[in-house]
Protein backbone atom coordinates (compact mmCIF):
# COMPACT_ATOMS: atom_id res chain seq x y z
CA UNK A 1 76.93 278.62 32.81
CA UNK A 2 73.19 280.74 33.87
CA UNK A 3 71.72 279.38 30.32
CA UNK A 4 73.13 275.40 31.07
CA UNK A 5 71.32 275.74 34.61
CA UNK A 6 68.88 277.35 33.35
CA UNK A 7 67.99 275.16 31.21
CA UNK A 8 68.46 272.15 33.57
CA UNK A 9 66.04 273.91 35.68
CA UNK A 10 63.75 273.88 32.68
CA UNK A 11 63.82 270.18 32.00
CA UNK A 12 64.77 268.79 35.27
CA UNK A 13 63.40 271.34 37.45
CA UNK A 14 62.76 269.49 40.79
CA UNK A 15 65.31 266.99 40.80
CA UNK A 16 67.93 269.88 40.55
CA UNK A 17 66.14 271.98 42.47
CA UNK A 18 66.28 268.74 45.09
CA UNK A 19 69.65 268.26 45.59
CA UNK A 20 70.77 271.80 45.13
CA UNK A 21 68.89 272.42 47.84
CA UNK A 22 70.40 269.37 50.02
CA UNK A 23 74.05 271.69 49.46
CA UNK A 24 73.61 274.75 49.45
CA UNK A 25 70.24 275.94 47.80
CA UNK A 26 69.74 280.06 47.77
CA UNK A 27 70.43 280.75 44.27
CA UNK A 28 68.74 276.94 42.86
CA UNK A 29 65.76 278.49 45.04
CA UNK A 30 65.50 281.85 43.40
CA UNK A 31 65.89 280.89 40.31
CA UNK A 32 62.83 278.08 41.06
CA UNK A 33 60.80 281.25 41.74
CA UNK A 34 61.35 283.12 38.94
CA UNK A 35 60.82 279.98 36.67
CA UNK A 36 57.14 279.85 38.83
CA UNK A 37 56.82 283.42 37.68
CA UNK A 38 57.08 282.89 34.00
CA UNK A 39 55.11 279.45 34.40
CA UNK A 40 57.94 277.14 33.62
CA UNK A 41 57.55 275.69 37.32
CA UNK A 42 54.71 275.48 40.08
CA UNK A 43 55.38 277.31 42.96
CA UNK A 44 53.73 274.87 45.24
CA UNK A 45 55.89 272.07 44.42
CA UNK A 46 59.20 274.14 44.22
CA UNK A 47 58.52 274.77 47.88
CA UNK A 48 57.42 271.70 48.21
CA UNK A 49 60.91 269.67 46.81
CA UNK A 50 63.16 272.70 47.92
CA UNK A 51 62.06 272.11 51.83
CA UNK A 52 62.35 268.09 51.44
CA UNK A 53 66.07 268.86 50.19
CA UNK A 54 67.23 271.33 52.62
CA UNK A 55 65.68 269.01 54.75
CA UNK A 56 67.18 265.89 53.80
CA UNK A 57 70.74 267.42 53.83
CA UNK A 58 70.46 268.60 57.21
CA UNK A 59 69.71 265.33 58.06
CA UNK A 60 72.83 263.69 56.68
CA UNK A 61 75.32 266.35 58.47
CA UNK A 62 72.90 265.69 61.53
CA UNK A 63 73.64 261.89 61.37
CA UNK A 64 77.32 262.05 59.98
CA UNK A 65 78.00 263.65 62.97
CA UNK A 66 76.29 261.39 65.61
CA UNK A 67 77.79 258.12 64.08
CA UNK A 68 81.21 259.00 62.15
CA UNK A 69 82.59 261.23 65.23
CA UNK A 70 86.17 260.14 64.58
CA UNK A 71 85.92 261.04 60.95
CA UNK A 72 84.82 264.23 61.57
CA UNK A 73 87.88 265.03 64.76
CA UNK A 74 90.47 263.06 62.05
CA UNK A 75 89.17 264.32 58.59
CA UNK A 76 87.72 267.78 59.52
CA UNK A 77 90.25 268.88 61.92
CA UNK A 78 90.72 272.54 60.17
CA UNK A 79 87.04 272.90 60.89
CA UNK A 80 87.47 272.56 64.54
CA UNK A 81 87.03 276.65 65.20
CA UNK A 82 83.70 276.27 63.47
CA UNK A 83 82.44 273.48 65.43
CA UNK A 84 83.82 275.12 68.62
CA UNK A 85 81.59 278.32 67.73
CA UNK A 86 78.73 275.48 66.53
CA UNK A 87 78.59 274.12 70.33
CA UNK A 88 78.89 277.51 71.87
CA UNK A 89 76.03 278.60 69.97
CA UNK A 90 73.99 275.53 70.90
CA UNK A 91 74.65 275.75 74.29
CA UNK A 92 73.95 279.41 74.82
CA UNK A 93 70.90 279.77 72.44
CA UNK A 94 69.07 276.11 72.47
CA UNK A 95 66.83 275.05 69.43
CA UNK A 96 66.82 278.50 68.02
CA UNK A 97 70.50 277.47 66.56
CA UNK A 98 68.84 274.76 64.61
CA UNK A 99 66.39 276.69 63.43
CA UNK A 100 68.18 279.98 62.05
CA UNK A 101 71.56 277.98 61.28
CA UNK A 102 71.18 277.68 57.72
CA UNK A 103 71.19 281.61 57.26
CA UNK A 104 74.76 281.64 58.81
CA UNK A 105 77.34 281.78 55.76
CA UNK A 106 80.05 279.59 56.38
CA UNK A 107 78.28 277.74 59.11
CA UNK A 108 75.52 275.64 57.40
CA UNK A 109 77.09 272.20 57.17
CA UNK A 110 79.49 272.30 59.93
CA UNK A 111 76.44 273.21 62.80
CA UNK A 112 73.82 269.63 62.02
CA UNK A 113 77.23 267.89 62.11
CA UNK A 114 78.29 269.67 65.61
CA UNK A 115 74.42 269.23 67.06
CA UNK A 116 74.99 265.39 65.63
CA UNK A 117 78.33 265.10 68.13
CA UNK A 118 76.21 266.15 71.06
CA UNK A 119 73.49 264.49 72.93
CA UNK A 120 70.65 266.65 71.42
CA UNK A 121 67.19 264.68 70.56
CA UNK A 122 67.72 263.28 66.74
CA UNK A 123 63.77 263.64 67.11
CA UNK A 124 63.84 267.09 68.33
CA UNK A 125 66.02 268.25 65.44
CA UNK A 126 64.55 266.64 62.60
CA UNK A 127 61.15 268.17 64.11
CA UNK A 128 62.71 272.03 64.44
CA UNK A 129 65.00 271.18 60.78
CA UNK A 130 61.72 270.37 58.64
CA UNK A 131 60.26 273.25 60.26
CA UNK A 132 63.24 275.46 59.45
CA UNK A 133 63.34 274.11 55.27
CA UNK A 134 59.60 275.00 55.20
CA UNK A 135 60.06 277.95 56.12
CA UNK A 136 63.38 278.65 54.93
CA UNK A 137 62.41 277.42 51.30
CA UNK A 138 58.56 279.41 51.03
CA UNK A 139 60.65 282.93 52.56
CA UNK A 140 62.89 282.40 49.45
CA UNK A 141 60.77 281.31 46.57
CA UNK A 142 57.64 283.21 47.14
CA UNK A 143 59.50 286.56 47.32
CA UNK A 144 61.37 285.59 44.12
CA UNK A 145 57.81 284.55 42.91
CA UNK A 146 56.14 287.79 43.29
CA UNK A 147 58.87 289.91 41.89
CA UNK A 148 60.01 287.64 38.99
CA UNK A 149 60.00 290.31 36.68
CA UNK A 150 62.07 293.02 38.68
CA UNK A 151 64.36 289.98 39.12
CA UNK A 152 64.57 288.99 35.72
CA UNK A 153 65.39 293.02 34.73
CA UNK A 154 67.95 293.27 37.39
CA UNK A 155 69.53 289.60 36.01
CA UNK A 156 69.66 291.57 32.59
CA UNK A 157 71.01 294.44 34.05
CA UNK A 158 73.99 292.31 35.27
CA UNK A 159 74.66 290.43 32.21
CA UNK A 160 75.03 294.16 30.34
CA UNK A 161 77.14 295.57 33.28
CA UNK A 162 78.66 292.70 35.02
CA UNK A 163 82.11 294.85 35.26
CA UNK A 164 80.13 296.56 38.07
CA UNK A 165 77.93 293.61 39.65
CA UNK A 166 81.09 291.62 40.32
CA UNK A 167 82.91 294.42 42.96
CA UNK A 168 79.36 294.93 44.26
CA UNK A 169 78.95 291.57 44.86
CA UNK A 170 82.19 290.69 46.30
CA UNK A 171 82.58 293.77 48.43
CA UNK A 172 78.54 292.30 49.80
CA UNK A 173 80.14 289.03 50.22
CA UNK A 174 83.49 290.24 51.93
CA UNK A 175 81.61 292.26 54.23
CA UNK A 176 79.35 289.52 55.60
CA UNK A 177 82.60 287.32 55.44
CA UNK A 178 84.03 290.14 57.79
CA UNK A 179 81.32 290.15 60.10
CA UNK A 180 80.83 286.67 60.73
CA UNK A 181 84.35 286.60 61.20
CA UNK A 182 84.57 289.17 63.92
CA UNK A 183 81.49 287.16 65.78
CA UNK A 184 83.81 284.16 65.55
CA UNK A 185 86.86 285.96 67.40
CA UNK A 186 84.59 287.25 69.99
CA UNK A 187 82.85 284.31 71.34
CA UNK A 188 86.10 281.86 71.15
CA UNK A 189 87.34 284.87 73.13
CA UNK A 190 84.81 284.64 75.77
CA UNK A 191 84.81 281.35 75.48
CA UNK A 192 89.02 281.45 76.37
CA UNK A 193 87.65 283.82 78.98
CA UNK A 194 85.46 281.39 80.51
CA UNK A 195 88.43 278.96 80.60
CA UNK A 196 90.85 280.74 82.29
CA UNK A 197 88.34 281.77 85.13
């Protein structure tokens, strides 16, 4: 599967790196700067087409919310915690929400499509979103960039002893799981608090 992508990087390296970005986009992005580091990519344009497509996809969860509201309360309704947590968020913090939200695992699609459902600016968030890819996008690549090689040692590392990467990894994912998890309980608890008052 890492030599097909890989690969794909290789050949099509900014259209995947385009709409990988649009979904998800951390791994597509380090990857794009370690493939700057050995030459196989530029690292202006990575940034470049990784920020349009984090951009972009923001965009449509932004807008899929503001026009399809009754798909999202019919089609999404096991999501309705999230987007609960979404509009507390946005109402307690402001723009900074639309800024940071695409570092919160498990929260990147579901907070452009709660921000959509309110009455927040469409202008104002595409403004503070492109802002966010830019900078979201040059804080990933460039780091990968500049230490392509230890990256590339530490990929070889794993592929020799991935019997020990894979309970590393999941006990790193788990524990952020956990974490967000407990954030989640508190603030629909204060927010049950608020309600009762």
């Amino acid at each position: 599967m890492e030599h097909i992508f890989i690969d794909w990087l290789k050949e099509y390296g900014y259209i995947v790196l385009f709409v990988w970005s649009m979904f998800e986009g951390e791994m597509g992005l380090i990857m794009a700067g370690i493939l700057s580091h050995t030459g196989d990519m530029s690292i202006a344009i990575s940034i470049i087409v990784a920020a349009l497509g984090g951009f972009i996809g923001d965009q449509i969860y932004f807008y899929i919310g503001r026009y399809n509201k009754n798909y999202i309360y019919t089609k999404l309704h096991s999501q309705r915690r999230k987007f609960a947590i979404a509009h507390l968020l946005l109402k307690k913090y402001g723009w900074p929400i639309v800024f940071i939200q695409r570092y919160m695992y498990g929260m990147r699609t579901v907070i452009p499509m709660a921000i959509g459902l309110t009455k927040y600016s469409a202008r104002e968030f595409a403004f503070i979103n492109f802002i966010s890819a830019l900078f979201w996008a040059s804080m990933t690549i460039i780091p990968a960039y500049y230490f392509g090689e230890e990256l590339l040692k530490v990929l070889a590392w794993i592929k020799l002893h991935w019997y020990l990467a894979i309970p590393l990894v999941l006990t790193i994912f788990g524990s952020i799981a956990f974490i967000f998890n407990r954030i989640e309980k508190k603030l629909l608890e204060k927010r049950r608090d608020r309600q009762t008052c």
